[in-house]
Protein backbone atom coordinates (compact mmCIF):
# COMPACT_ATOMS: atom_id res chain seq x y z
CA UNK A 1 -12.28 -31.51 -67.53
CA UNK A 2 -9.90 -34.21 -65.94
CA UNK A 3 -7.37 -32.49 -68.61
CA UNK A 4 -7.81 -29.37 -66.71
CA UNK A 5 -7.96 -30.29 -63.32
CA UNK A 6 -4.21 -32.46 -63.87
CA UNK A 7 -2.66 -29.35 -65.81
CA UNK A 8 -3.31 -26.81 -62.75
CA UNK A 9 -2.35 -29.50 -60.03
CA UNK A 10 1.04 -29.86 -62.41
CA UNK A 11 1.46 -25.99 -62.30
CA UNK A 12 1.05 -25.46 -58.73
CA UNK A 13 3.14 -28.20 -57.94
CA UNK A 14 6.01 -27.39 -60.22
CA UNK A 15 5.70 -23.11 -59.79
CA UNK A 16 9.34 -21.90 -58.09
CA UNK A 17 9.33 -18.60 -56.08
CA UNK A 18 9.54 -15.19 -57.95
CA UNK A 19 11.42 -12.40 -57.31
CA UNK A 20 9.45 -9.28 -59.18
CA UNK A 21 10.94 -6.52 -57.75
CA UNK A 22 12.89 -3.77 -59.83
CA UNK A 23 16.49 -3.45 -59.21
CA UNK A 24 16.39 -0.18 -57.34
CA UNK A 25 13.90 -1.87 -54.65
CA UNK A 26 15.87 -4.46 -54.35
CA UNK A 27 19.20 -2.58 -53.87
CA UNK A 28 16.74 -0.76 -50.92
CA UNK A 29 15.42 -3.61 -49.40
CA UNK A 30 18.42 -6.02 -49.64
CA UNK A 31 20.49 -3.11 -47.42
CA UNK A 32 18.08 -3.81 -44.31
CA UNK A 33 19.37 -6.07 -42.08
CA UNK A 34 16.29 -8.12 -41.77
CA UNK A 35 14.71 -9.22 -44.88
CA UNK A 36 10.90 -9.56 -43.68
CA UNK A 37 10.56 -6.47 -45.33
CA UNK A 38 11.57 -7.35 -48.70
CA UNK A 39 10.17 -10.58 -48.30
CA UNK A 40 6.32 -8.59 -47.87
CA UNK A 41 7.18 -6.60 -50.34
CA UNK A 42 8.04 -9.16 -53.54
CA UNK A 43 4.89 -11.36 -51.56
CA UNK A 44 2.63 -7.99 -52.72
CA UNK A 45 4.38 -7.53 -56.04
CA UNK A 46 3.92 -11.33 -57.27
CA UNK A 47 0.33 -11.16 -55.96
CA UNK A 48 -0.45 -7.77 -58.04
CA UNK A 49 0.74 -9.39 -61.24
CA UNK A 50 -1.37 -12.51 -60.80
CA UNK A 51 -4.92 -11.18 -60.30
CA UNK A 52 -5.24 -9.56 -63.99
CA UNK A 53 -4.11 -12.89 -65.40
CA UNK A 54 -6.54 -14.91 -63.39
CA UNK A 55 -8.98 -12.34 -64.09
CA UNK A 56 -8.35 -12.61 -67.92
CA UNK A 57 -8.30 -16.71 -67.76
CA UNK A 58 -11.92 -16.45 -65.81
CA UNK A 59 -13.59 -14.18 -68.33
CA UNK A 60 -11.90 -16.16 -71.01
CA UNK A 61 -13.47 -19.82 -69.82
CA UNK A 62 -16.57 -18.46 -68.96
CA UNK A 63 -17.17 -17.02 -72.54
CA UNK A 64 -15.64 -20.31 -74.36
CA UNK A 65 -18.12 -22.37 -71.91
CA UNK A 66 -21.22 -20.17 -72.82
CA UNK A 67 -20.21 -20.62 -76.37
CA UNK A 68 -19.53 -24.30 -76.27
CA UNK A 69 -22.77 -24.62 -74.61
CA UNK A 70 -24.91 -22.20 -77.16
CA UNK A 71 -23.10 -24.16 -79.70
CA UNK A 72 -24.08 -27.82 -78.25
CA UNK A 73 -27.95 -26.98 -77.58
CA UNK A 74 -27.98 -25.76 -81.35
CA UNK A 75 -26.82 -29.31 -82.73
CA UNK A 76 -29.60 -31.11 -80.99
């Protein structure tokens, strides 16, 4: 658990900024003077791609922790 806990400090302490938009939004946005917009915009993007994965990483540890725990009541 400790393991776990140190890898996910490491990752958010090491993650850099993303840029995820296409080139043809960015062409748009980066023509504005200000760049609030674009800013809100890759903000959205970045936050849309990491919901499934967290999603997927959830369901995945919950299902290896009901196993490992079916499997550990069984030995005993």
């Amino acid at each position: 658990m400790n393991r776990t806990i140190l890898l996910i400090i490491v990752f958010v302490l090491l993650s850099t900024d993303l840029e995820a938009q296409c080139a043809m939004c960015r062409a748009v946005l980066e023509s504005e003077q200000g760049q609030a917009t674009a800013k809100g915009i890759n903000d959205g993007i970045v936050y849309l791609m990491a919901i499934p994965y967290i999603l997927v990483g959830g369901i995945g540890y919950i299902i290896y922790w009901k196993f490992y725990k079916t499997k550990k009541s069984n030995s005993n």
